[in-house]
N, C-alpha and C. Protein backbone atom coordinates (compact mmCIF):
# COMPACT_ATOMS: atom_id res chain seq x y z
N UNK A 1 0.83 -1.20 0.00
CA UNK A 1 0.00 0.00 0.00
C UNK A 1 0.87 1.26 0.00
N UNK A 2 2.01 1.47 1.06
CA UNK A 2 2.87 2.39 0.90
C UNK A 2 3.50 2.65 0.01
N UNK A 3 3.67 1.38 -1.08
CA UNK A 3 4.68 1.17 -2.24
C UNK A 3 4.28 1.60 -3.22
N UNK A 4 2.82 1.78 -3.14
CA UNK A 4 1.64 2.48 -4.36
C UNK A 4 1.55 3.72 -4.14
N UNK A 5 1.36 4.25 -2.88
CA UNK A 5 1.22 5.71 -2.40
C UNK A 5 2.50 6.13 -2.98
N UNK A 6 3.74 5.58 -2.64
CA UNK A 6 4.89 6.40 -3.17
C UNK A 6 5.21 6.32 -4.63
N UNK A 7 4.65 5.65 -5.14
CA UNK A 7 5.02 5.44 -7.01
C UNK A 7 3.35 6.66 -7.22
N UNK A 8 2.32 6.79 -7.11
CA UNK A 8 1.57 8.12 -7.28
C UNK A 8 2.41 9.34 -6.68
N UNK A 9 3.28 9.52 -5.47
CA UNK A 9 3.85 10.64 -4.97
C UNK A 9 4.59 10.71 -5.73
N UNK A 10 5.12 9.73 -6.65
CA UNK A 10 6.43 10.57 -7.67
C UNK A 10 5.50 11.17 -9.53
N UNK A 11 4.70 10.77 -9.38
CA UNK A 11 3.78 10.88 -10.39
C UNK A 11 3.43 12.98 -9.93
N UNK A 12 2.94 13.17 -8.96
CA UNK A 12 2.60 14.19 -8.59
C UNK A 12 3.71 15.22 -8.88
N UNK A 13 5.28 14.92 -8.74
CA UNK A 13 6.25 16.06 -9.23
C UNK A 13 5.87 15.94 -10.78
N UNK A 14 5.32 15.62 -11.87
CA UNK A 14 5.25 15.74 -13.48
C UNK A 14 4.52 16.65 -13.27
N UNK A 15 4.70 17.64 -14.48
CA UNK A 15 3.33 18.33 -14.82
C UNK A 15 2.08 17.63 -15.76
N UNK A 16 2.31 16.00 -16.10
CA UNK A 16 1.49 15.08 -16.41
C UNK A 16 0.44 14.70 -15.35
N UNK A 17 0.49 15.73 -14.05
CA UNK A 17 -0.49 14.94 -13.17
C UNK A 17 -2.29 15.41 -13.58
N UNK A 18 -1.99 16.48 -13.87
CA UNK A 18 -3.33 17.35 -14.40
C UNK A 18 -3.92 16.44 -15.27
N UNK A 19 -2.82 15.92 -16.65
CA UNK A 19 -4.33 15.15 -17.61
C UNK A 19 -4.31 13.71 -17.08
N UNK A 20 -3.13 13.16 -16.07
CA UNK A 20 -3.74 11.71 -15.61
C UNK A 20 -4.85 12.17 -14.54
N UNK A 21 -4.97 12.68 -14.02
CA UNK A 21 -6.32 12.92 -13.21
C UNK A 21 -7.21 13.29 -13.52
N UNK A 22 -7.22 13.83 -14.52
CA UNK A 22 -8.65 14.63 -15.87
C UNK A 22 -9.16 12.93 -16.30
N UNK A 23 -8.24 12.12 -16.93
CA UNK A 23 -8.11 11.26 -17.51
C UNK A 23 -9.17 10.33 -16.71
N UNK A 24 -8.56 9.89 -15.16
CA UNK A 24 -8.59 9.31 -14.47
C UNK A 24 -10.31 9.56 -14.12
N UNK A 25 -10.33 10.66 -13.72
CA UNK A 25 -12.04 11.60 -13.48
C UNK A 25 -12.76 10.97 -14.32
N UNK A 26 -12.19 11.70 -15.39
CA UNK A 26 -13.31 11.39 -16.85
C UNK A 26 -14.01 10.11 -17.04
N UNK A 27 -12.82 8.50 -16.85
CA UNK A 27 -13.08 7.26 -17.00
C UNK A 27 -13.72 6.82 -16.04
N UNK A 28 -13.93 7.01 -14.38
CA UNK A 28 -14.35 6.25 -13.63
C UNK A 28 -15.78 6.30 -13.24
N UNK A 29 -16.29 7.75 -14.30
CA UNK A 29 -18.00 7.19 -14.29
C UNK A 29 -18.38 5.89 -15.50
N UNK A 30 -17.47 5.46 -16.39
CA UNK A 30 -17.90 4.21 -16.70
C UNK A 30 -16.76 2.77 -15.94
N UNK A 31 -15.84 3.22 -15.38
CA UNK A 31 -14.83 2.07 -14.53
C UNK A 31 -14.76 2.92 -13.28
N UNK A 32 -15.86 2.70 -12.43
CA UNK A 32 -15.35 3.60 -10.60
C UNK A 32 -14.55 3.03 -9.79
N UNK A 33 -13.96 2.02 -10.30
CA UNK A 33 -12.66 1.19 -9.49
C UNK A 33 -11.47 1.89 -9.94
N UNK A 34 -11.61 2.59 -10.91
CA UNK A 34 -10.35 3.80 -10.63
C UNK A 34 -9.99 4.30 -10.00
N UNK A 35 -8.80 4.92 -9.74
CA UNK A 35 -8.11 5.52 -8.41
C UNK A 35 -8.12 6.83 -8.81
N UNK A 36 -9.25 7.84 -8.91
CA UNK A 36 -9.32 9.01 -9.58
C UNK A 36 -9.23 10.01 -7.74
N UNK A 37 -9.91 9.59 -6.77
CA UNK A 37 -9.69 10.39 -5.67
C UNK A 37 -8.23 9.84 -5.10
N UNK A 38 -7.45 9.33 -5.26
CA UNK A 38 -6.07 8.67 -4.71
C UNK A 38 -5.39 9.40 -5.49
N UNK A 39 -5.44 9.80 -6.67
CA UNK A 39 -4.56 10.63 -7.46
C UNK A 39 -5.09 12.03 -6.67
N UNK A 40 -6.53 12.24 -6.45
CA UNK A 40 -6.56 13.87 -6.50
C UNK A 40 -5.54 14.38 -4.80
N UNK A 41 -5.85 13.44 -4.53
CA UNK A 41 -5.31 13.64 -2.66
C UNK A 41 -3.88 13.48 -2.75
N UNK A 42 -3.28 12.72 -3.70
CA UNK A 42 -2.14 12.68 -3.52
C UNK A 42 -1.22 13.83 -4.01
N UNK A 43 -2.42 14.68 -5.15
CA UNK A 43 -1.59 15.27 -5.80
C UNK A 43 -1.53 16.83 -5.05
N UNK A 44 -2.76 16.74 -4.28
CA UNK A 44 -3.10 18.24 -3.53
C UNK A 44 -2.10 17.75 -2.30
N UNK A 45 -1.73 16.78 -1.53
CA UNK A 45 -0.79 16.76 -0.42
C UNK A 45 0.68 16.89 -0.74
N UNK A 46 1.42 16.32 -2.54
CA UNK A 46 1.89 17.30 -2.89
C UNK A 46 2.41 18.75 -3.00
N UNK A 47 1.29 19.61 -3.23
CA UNK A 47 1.13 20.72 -3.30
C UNK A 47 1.31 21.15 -2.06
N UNK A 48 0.72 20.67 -1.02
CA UNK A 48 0.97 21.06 0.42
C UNK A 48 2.39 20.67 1.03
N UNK A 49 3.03 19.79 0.40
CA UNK A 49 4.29 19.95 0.58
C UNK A 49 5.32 20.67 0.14
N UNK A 50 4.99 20.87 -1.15
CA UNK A 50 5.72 21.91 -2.10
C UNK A 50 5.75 23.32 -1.26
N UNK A 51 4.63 23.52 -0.95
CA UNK A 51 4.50 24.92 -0.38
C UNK A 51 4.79 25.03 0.78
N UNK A 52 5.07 24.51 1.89
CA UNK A 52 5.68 24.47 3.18
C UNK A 52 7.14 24.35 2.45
N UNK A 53 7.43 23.55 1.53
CA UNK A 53 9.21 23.89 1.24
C UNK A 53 9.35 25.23 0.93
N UNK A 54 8.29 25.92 0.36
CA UNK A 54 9.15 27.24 -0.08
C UNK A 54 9.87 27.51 -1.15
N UNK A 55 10.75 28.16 -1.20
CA UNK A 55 11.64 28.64 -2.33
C UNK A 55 12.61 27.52 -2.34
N UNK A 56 12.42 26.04 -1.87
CA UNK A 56 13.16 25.00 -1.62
C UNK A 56 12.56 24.11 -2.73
N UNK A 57 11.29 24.49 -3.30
CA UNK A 57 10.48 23.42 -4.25
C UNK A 57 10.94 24.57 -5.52
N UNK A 58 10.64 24.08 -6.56
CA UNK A 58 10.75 24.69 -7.80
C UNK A 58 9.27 24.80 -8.10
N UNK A 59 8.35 25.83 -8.72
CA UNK A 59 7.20 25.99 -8.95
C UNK A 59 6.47 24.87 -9.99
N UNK A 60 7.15 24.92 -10.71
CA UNK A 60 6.34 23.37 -11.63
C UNK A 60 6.94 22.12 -11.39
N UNK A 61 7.49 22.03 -9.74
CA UNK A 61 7.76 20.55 -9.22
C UNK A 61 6.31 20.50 -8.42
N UNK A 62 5.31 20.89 -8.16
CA UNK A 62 4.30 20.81 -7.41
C UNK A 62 3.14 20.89 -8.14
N UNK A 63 2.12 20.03 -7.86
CA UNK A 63 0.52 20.64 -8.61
C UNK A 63 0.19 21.87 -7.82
N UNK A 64 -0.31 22.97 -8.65
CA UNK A 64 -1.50 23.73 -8.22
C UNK A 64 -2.64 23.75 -7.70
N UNK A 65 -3.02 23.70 -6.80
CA UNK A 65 -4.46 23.41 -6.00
C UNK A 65 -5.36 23.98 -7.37
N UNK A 66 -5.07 25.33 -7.51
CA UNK A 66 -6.76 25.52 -8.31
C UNK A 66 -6.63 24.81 -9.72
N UNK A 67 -5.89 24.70 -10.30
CA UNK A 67 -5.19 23.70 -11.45
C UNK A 67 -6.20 22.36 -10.97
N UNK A 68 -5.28 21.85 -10.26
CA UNK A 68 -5.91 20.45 -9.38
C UNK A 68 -7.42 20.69 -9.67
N UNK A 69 -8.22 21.44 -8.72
CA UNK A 69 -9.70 21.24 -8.66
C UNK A 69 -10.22 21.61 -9.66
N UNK A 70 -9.94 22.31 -10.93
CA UNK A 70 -10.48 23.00 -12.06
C UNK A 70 -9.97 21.69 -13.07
N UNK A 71 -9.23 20.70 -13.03
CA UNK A 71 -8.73 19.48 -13.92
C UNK A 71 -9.98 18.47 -13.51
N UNK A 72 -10.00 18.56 -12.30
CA UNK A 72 -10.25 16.92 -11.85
C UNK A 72 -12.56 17.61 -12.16
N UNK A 73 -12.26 18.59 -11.35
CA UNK A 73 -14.07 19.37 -11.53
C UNK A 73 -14.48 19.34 -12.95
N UNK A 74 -13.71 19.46 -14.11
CA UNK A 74 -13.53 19.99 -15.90
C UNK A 74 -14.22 18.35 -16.01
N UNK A 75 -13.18 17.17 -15.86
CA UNK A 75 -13.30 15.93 -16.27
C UNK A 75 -14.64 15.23 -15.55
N UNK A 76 -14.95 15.80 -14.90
CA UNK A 76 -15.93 14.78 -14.09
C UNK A 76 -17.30 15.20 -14.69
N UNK A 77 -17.75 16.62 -14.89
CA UNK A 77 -18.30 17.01 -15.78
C UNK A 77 -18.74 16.33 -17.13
N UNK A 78 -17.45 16.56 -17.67
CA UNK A 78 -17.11 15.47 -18.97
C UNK A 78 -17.50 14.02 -19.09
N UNK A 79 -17.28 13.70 -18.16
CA UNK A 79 -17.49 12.22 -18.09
C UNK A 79 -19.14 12.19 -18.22
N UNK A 80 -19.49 12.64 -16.54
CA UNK A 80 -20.77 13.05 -16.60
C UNK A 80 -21.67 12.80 -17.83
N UNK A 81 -21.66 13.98 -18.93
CA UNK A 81 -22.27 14.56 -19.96
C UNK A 81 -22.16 13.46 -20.83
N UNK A 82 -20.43 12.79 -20.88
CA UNK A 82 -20.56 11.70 -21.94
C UNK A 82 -21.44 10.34 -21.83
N UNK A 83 -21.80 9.92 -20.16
CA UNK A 83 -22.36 9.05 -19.73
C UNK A 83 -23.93 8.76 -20.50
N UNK A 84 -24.14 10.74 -20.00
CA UNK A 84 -25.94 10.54 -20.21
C UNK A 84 -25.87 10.43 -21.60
N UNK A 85 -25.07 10.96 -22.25
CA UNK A 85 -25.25 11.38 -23.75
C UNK A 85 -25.40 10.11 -24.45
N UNK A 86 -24.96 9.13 -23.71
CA UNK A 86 -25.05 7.70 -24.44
C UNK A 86 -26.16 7.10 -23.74
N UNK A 87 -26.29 7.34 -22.54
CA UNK A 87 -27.61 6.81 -22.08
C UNK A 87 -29.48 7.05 -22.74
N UNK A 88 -28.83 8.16 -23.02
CA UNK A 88 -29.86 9.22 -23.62
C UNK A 88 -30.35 8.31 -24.90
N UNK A 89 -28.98 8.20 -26.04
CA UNK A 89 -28.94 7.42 -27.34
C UNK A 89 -29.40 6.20 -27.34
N UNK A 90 -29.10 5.31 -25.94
CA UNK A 90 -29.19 4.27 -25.69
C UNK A 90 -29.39 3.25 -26.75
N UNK A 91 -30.69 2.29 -26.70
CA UNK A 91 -30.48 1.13 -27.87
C UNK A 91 -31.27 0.49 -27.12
N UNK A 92 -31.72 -0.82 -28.14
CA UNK A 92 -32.73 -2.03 -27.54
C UNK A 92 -31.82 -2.67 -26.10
N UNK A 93 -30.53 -2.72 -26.32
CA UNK A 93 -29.85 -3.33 -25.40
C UNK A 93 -29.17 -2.86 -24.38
N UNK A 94 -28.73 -1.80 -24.36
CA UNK A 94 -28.71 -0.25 -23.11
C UNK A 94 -29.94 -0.89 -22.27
N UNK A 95 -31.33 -0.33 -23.11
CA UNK A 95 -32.28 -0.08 -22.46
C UNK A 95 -32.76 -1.47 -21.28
N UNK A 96 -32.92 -2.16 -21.99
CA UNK A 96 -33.09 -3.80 -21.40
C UNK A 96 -32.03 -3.85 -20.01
N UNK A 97 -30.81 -3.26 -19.85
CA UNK A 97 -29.51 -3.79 -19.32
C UNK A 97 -29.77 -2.37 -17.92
N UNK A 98 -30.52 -1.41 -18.63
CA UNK A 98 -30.80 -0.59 -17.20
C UNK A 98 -31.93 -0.90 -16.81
N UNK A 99 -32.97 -1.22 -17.73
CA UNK A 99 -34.52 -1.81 -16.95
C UNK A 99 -33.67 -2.91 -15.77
N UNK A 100 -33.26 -3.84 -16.07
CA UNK A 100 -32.92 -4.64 -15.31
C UNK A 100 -32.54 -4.46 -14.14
N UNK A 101 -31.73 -3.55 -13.77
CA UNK A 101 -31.06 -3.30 -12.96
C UNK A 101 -32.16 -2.53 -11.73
N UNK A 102 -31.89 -3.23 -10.65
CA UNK A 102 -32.98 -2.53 -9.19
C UNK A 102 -31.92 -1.50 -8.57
N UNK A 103 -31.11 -1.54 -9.28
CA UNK A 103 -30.20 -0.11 -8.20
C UNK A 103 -30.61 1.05 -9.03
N UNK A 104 -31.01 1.15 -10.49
CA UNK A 104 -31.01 1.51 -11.64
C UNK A 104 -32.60 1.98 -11.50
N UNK A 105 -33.39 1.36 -11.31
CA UNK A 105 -34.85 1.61 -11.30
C UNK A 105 -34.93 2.25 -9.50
N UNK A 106 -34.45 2.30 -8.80
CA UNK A 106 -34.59 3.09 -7.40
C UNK A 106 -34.48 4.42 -7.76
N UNK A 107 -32.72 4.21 -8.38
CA UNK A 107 -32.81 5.63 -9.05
C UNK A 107 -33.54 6.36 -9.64
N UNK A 108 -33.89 5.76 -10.49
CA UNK A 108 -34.75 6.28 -11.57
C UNK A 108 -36.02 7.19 -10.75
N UNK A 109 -36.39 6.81 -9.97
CA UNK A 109 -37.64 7.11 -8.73
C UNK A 109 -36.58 8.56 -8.52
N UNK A 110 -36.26 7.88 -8.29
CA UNK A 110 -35.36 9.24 -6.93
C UNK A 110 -34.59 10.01 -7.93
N UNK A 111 -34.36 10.32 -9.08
CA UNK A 111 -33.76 11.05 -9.43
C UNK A 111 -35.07 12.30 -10.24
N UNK A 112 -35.64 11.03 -10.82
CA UNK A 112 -36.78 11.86 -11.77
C UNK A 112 -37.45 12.43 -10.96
N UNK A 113 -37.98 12.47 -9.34
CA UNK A 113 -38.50 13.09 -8.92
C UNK A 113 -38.13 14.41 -8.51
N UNK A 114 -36.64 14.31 -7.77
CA UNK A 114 -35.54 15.62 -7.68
C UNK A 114 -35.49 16.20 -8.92
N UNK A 115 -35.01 16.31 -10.23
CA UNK A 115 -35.27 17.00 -11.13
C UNK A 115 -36.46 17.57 -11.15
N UNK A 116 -37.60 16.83 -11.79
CA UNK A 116 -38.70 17.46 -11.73
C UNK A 116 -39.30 18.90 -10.70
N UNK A 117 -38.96 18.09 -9.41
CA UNK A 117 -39.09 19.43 -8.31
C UNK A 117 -37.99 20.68 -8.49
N UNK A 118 -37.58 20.63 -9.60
CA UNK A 118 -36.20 21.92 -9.77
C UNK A 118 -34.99 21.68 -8.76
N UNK A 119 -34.85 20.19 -7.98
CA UNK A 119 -33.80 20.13 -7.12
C UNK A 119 -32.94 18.90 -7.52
N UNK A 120 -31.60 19.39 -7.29
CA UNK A 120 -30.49 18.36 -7.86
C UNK A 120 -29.76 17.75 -6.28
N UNK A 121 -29.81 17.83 -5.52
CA UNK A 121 -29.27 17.43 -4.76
C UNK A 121 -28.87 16.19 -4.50
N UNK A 122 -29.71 14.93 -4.85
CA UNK A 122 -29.47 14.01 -4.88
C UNK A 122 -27.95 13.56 -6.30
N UNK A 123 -28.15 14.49 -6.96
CA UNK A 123 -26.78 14.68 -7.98
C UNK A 123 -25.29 15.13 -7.26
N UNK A 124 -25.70 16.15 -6.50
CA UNK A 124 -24.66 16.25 -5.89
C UNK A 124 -23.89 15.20 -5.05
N UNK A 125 -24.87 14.71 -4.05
CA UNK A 125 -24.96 13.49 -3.39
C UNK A 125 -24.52 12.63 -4.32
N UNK A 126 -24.73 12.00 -4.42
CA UNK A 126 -24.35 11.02 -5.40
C UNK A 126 -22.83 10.94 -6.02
N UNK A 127 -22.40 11.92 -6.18
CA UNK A 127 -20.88 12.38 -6.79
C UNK A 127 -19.63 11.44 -5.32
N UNK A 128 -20.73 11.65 -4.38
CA UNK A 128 -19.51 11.24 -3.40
C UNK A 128 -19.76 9.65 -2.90
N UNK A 129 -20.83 8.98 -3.74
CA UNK A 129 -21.16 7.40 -3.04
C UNK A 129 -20.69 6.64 -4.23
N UNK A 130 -20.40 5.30 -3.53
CA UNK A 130 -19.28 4.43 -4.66
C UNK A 130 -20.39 4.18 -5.76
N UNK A 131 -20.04 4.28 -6.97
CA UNK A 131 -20.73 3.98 -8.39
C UNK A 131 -21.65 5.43 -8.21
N UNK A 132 -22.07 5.93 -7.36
CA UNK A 132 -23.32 6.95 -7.45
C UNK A 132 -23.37 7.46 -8.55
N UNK A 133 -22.10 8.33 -9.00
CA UNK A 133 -22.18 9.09 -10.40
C UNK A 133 -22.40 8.18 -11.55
N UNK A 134 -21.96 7.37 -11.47
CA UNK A 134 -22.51 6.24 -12.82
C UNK A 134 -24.23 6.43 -12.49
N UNK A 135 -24.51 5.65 -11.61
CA UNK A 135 -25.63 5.35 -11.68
C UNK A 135 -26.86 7.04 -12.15
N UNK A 136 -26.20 7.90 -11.39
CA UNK A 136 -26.60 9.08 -12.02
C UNK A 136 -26.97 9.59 -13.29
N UNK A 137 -25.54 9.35 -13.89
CA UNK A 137 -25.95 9.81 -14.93
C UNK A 137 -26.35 9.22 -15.43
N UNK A 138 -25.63 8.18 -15.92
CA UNK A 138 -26.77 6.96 -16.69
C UNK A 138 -28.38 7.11 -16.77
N UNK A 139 -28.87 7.37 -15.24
CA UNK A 139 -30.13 7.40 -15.36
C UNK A 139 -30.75 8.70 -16.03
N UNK A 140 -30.03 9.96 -15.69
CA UNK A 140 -30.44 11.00 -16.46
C UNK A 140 -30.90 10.60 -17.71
N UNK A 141 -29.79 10.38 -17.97
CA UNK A 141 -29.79 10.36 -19.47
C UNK A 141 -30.68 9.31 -20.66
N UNK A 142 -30.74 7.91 -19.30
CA UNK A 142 -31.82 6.94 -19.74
C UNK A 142 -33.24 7.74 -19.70
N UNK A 143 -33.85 8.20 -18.61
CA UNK A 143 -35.19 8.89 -18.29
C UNK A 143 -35.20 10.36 -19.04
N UNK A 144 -34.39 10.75 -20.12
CA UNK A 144 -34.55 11.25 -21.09
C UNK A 144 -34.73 12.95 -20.60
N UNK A 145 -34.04 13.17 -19.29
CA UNK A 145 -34.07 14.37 -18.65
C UNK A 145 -33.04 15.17 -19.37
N UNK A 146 -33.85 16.82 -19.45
CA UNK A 146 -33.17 17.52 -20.02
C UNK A 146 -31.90 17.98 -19.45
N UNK A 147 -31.13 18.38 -19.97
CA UNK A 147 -30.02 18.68 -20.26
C UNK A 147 -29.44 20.01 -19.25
N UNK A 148 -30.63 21.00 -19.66
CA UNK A 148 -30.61 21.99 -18.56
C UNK A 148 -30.78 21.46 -17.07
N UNK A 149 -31.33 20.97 -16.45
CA UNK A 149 -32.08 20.23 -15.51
C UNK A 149 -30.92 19.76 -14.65
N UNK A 150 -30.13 18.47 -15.27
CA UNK A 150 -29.15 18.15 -14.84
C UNK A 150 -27.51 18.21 -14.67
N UNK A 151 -27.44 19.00 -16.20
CA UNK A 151 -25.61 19.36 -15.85
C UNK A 151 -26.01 20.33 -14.73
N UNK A 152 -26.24 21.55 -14.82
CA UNK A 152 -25.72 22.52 -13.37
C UNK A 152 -25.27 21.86 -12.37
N UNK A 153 -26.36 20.34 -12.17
CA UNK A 153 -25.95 20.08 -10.64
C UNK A 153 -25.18 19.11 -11.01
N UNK A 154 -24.74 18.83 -11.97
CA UNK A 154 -23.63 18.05 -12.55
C UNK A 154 -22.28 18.85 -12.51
N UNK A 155 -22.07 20.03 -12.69
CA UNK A 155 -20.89 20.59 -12.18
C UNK A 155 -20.91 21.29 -10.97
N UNK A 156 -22.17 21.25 -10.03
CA UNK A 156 -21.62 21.41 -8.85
C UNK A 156 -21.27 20.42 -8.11
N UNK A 157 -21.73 19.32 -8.35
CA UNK A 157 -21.35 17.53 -7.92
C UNK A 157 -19.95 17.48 -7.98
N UNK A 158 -19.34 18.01 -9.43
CA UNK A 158 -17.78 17.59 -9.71
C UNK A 158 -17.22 18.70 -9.18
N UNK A 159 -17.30 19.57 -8.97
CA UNK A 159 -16.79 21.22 -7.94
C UNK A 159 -16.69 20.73 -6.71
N UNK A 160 -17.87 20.01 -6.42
CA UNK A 160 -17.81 20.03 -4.68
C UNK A 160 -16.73 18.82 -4.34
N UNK A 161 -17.38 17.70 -5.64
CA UNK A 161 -16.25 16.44 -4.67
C UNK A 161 -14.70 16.97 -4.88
N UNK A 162 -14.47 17.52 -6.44
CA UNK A 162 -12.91 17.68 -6.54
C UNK A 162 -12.73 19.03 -5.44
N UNK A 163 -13.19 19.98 -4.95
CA UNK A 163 -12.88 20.64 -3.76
C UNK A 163 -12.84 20.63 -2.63
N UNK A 164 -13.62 19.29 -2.10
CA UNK A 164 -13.57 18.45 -0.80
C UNK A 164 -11.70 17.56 -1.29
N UNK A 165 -12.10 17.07 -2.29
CA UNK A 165 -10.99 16.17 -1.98
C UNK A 165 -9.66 16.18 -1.86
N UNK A 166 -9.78 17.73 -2.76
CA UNK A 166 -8.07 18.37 -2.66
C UNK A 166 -8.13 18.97 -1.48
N UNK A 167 -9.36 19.74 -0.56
CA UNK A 167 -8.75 20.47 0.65
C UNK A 167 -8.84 19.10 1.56
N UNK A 168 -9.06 18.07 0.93
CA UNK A 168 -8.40 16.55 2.31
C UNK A 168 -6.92 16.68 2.29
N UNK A 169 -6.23 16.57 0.86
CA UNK A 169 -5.34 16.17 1.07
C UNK A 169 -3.90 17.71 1.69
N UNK A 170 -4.56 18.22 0.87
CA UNK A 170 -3.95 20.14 1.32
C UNK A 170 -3.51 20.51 2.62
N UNK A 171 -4.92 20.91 3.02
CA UNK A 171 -4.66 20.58 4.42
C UNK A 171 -4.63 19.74 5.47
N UNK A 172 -4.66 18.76 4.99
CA UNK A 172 -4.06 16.90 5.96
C UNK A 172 -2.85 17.20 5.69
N UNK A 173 -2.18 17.19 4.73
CA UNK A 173 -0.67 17.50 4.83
C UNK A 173 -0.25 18.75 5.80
N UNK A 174 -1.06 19.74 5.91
CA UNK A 174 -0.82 20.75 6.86
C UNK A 174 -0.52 20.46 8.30
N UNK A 175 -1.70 19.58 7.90
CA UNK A 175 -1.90 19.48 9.95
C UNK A 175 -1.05 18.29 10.34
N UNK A 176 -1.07 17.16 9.66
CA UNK A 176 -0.38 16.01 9.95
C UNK A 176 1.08 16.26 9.94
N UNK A 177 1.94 16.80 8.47
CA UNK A 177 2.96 16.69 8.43
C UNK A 177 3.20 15.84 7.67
N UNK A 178 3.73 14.61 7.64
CA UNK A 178 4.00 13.50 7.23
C UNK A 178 3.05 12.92 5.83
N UNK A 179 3.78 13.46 4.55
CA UNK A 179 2.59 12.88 3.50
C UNK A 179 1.87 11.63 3.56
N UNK A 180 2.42 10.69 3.69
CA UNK A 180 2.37 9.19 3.76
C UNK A 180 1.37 9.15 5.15
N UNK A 181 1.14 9.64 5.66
CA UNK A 181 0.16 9.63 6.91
C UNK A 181 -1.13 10.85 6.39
N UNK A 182 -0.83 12.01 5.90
CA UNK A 182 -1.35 12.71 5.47
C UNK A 182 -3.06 11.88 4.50
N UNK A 183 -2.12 11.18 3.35
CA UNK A 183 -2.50 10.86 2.20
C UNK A 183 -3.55 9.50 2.83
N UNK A 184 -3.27 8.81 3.72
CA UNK A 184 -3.79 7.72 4.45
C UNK A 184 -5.45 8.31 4.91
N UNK A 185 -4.68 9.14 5.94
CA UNK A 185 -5.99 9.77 6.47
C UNK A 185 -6.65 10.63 5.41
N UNK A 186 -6.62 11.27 4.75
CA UNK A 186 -7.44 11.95 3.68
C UNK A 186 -8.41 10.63 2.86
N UNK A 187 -7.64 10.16 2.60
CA UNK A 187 -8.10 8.51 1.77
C UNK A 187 -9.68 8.07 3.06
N UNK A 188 -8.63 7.85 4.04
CA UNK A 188 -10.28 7.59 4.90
C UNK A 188 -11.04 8.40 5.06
N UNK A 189 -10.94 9.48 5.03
CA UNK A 189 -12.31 10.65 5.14
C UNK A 189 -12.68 10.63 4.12
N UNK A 190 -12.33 10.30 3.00
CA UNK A 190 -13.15 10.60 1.30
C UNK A 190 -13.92 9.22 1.62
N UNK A 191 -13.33 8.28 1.75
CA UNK A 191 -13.94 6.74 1.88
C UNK A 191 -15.32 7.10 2.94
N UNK A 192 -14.86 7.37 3.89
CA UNK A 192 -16.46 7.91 4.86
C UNK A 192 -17.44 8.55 4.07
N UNK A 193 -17.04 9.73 3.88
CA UNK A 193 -17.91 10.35 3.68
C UNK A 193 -18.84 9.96 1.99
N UNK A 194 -18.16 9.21 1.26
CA UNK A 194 -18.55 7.58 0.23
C UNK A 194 -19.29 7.07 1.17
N UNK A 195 -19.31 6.62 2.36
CA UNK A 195 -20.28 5.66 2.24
C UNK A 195 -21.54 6.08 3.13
N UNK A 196 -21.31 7.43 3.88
CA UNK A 196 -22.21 8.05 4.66
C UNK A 196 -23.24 8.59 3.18
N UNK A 197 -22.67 9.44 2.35
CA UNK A 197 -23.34 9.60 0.86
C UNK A 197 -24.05 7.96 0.39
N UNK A 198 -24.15 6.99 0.24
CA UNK A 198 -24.54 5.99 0.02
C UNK A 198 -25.47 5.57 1.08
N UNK A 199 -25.07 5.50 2.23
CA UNK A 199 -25.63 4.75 2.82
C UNK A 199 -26.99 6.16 3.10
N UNK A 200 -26.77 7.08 3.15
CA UNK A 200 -28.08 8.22 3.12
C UNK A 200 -28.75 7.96 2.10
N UNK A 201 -28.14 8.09 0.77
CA UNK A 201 -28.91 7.56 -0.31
C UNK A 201 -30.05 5.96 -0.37
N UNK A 202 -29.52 5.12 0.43
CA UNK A 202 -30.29 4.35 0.39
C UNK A 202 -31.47 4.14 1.41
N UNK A 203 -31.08 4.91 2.45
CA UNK A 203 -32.14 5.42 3.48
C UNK A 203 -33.37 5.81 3.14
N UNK A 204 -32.92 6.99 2.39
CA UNK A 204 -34.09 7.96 1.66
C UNK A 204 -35.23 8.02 1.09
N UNK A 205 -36.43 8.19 1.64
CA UNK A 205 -37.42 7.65 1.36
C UNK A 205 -37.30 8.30 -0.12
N UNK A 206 -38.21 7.62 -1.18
CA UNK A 206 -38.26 7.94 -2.79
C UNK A 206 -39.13 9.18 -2.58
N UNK A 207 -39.49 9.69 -1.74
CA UNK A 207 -40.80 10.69 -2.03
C UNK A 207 -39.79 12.15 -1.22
N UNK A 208 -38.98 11.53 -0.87
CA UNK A 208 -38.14 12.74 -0.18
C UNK A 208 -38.00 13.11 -1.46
């Protein structure tokens, strides 16, 4: 585990960290077993190290925090939009493969109803529970919801998680010190607050 944390910590001195984490964002609303928040934390505790060195770091040996959250917020978006956009297009066999699905049809309840009422929240929500954003958009885009309706709260979903997740790792490196401890504990507060987002989500009555 440490041996992975430190092969991403050397990834974070490139200025390649921006499009592997765009990259990374973009792909894991159709693969969410990606390590798209492990890159973002690693790369903002980075940055929080860079900047406690001082005039000791070289400026493009470190990511940029607003860089960071404006890469990882840009791609998730992206992804987002590309999800529904195919969901939307769907096909005899899309369609069949989300009917099927009971995590897929809950949603469907609970999302079409939040839109409809002019509220996205459950979008936002969702950005931070494991698969949530898949299942999100997907469904948007299956239940044939407009466009207006759902990006807004589609880029405040990817704003809020990529700005929660870089000020985990930012300031965890602040307070802790120690990246490798830093990056640990940030990792478990994103993981919590994943499954507190989920596990609320499944609480929730459909009429909320």
């Amino acid at each position: 585990m440490l041996e992975s944390l430190g092969q991403v910590g050397a990834l974070t001195a490139s200025p390649w960290i921006y499009a592997v984490v765009a990259v990374s964002v973009l792909l894991d609303v159709f693969l969410p077993i990606l390590p798209s928040g492990v890159l973002v934390i690693a790369a903002a505790t980075a940055a929080a190290a860079g900047s406690a060195a001082g005039s000791g770091a070289a400026r493009g040996d470190v990511p940029d925090v607003l860089f960071l959250i404006l890469s990882a917020a840009t791609a998730s978006v992206v992804g987002d939009l590309v999800a529904y956009r195919l969901a939307w297009r769907g096909g005899p066999r899309l369609d069949r493969a989300l009917a099927r699905s009971r995590r897929l049809r809950s949603a469907q309840e609970r999302l079409g109803a939040a839109l409809a009422r002019g509220g996205g929240a459950l979008v936002v929500l969702a950005r931070f529970a494991p698969a949530g954003r898949s299942v999100v958009s997907f469904t948007a885009g299956f239940l044939h919801r407009r466009a207006r309706d759902f990006l807004p709260w589609s880029a405040l979903a990817g704003l809020s998680w990529a700005a929660y997740s870089t000020a985990l790792g930012y300031f965890g490196a602040h307070w802790l010190g120690t990246r490798w401890l830093a990056t640990l504990v940030s990792l478990a507060a994103l993981f919590a607050a994943g499954a507190g987002a989920g596990y609320w989500m499944r609480r929730r009555p459909a009429e909320a």
